[in-house]
N, C-alpha and C. Protein backbone atom coordinates (compact mmCIF):
# COMPACT_ATOMS: atom_id res chain seq x y z
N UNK A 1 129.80 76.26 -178.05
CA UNK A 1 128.35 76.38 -177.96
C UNK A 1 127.99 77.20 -176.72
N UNK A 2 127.34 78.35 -177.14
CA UNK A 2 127.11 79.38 -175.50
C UNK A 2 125.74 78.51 -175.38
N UNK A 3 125.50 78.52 -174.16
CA UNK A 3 124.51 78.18 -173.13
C UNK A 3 123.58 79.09 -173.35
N UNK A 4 121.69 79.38 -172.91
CA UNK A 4 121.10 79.68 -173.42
C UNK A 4 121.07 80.46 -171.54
N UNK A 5 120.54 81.42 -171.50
CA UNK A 5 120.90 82.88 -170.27
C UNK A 5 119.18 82.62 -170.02
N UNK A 6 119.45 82.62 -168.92
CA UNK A 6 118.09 83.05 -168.04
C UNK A 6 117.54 84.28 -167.76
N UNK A 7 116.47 84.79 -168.20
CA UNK A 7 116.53 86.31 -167.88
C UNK A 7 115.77 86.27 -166.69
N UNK A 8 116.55 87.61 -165.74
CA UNK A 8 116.27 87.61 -164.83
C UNK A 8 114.89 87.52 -164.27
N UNK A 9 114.01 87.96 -165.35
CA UNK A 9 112.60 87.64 -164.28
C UNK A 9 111.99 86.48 -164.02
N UNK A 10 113.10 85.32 -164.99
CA UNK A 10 112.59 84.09 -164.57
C UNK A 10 113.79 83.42 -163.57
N UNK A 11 114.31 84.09 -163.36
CA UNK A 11 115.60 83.65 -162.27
C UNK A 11 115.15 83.73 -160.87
N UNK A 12 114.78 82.40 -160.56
CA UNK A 12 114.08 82.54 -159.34
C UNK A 12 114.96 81.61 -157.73
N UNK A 13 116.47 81.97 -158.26
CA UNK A 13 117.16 81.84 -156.91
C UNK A 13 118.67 82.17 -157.84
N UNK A 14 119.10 83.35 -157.16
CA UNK A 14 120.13 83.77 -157.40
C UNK A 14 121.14 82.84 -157.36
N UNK A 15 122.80 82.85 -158.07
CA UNK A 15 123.45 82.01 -157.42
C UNK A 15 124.04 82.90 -156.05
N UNK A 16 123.90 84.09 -156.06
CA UNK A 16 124.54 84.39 -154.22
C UNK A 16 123.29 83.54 -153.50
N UNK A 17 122.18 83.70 -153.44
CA UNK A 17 121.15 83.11 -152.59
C UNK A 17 121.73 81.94 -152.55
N UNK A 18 121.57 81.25 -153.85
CA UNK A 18 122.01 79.66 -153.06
C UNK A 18 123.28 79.06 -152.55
N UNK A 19 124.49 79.97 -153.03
CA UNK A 19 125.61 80.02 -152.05
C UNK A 19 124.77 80.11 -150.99
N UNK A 20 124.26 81.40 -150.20
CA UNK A 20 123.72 81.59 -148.70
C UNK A 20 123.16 80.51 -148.35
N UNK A 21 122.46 80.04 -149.25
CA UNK A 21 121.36 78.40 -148.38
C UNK A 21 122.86 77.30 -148.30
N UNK A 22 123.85 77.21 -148.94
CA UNK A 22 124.01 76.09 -149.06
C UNK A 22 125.13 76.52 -147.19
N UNK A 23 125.35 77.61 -147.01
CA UNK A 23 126.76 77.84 -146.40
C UNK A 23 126.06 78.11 -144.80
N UNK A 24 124.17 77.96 -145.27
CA UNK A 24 123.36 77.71 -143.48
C UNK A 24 123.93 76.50 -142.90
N UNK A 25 123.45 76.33 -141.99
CA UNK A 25 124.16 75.81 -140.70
C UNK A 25 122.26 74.59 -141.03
N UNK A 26 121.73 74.45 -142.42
CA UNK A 26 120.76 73.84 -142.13
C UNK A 26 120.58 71.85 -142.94
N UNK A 27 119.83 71.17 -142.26
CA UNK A 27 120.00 69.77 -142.63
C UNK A 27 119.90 70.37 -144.83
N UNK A 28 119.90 68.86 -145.47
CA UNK A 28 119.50 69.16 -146.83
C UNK A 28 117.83 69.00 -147.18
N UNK A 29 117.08 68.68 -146.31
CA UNK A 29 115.70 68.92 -146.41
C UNK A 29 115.30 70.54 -146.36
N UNK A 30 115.85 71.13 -144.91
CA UNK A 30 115.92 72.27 -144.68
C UNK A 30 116.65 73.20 -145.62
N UNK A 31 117.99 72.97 -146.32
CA UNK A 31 117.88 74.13 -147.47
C UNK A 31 117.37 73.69 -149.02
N UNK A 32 116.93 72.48 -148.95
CA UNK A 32 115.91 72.30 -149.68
C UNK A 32 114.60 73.15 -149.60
N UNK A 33 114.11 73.06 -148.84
CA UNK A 33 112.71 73.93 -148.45
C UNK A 33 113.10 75.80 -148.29
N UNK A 34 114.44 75.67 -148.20
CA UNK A 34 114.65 77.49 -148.14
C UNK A 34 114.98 77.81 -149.31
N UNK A 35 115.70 76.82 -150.51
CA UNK A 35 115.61 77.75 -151.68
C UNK A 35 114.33 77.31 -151.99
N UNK A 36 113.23 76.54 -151.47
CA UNK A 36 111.71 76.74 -152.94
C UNK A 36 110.82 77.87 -151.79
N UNK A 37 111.38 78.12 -150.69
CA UNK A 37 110.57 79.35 -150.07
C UNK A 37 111.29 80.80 -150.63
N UNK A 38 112.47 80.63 -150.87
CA UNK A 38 113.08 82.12 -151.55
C UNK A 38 112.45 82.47 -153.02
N UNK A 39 112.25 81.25 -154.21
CA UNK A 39 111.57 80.66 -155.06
C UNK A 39 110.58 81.17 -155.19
N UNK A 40 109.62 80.75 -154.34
CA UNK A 40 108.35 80.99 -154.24
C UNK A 40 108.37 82.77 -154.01
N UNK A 41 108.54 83.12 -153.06
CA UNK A 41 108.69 84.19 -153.08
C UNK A 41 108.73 85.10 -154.23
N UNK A 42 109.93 84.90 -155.25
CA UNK A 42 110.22 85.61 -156.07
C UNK A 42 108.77 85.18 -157.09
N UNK A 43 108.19 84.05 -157.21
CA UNK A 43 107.04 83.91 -158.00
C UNK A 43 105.61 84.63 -157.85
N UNK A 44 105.46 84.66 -156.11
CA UNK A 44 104.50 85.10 -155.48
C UNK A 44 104.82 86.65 -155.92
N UNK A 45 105.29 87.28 -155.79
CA UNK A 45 105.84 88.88 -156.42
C UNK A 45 105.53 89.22 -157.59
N UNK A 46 105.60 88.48 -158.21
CA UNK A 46 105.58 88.31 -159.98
C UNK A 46 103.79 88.37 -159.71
N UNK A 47 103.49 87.06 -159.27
CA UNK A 47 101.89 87.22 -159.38
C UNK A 47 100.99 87.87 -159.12
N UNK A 48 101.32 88.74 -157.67
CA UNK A 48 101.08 90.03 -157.39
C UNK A 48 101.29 91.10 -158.38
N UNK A 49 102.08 91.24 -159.10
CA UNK A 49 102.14 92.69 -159.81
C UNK A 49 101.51 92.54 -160.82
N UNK A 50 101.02 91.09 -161.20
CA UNK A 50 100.21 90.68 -162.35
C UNK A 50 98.85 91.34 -162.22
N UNK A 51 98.26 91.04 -160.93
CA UNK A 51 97.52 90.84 -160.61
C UNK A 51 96.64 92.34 -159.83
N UNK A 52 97.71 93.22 -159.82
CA UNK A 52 97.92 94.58 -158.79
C UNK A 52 97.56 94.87 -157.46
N UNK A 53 98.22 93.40 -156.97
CA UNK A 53 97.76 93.35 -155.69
C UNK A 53 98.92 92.95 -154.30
N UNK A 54 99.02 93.39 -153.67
CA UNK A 54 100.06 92.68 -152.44
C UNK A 54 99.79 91.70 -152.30
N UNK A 55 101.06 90.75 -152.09
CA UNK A 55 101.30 89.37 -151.88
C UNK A 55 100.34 88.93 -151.19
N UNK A 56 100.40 89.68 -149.90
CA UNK A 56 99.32 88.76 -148.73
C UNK A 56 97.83 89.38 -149.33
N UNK A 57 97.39 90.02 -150.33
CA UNK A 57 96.36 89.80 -150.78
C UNK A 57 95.49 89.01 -151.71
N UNK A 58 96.70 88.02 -152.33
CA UNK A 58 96.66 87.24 -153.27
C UNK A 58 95.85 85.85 -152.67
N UNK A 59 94.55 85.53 -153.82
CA UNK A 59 94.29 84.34 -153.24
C UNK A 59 94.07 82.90 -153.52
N UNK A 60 93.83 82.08 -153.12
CA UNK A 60 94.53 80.76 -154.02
C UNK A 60 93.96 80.41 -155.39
N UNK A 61 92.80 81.17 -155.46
CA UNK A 61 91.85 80.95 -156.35
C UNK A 61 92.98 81.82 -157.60
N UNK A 62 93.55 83.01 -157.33
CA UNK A 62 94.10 83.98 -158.61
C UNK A 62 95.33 83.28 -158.89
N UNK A 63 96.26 82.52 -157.51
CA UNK A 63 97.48 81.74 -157.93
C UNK A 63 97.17 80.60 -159.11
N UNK A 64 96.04 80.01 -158.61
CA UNK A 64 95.41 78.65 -159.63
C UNK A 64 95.35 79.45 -160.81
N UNK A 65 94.64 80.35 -160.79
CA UNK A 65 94.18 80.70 -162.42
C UNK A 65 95.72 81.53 -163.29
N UNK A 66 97.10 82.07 -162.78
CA UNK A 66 98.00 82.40 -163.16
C UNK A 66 99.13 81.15 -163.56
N UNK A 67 98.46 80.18 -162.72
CA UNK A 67 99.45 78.92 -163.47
C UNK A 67 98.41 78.87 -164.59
N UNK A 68 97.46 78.32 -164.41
CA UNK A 68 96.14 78.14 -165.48
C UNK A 68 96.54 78.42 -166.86
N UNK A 69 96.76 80.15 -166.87
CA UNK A 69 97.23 81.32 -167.79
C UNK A 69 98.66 80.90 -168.20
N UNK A 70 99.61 80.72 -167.68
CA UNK A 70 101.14 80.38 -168.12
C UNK A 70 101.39 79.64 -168.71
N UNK A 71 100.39 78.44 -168.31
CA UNK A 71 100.28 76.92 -168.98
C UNK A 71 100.03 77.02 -170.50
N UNK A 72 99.02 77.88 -170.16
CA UNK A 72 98.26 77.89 -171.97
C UNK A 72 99.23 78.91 -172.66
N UNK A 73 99.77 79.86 -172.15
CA UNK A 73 100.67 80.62 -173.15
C UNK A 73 101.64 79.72 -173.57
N UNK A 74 102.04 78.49 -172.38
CA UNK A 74 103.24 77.64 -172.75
C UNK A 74 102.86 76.55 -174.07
N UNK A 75 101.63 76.10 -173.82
CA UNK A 75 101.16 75.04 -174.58
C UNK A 75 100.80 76.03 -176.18
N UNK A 76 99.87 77.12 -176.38
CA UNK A 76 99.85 77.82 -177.68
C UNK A 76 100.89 78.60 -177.99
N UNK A 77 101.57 79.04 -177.06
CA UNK A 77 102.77 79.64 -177.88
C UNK A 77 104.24 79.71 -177.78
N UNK A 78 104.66 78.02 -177.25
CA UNK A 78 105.83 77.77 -176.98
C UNK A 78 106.38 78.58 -175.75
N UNK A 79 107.21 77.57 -175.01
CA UNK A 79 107.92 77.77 -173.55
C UNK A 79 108.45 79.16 -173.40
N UNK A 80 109.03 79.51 -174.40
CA UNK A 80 109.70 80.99 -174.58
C UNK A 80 108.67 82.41 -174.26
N UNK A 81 107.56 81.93 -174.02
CA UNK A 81 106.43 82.81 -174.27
C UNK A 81 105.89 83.13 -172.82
N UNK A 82 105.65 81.66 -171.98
CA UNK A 82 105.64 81.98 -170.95
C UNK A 82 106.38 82.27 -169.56
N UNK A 83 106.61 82.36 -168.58
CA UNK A 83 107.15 83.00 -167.50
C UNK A 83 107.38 81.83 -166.93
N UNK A 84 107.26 80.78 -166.83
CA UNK A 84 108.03 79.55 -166.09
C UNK A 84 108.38 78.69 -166.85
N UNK A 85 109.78 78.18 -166.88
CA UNK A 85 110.98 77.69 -168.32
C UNK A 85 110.51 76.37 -167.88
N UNK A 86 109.75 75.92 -167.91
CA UNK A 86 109.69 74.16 -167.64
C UNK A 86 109.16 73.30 -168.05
């Protein structure tokens, strides 16, 4: 049975990245919090180009309404449809 592949634009921590977090010199809270800041990152990017705007121009109001949007593609047109597998 093959396993079902993540495509990369929803691959939001490499396995080299999390080799790197795991091989820091940091507690497990701390590379806890560095892979959902690498995470985030890669999401925050995504929402920006959605959006056609630089990261640090993005504002909480457009983040709210892009989960908002993902949700409902997830809920009317199955998980496969939208951009976060969860």
């Amino acid at each position: 049975m093959e396993l079902p592949t993540q495509q990369p634009s929803t691959q939001f921590l490499t396995l080299e990245e999390s080799a790197k977090v795991d091989t820091a010199l940091l507690s497990l809270p701390e590379k806890f919090l560095a892979r959902l800041t690498i995470s985030s990152l890669r999401l925050l990017k995504h929402i920006a180009r959605d959006y056609s705007v630089a990261i640090e121009d993005l504002t909480a109001e457009q983040i709210i309404r892009w989960f908002e949007k993902d949700a409902q593609i997830r809920r009317e047109q199955g998980i496969e449809a939208s951009y976060l597998k969860w």
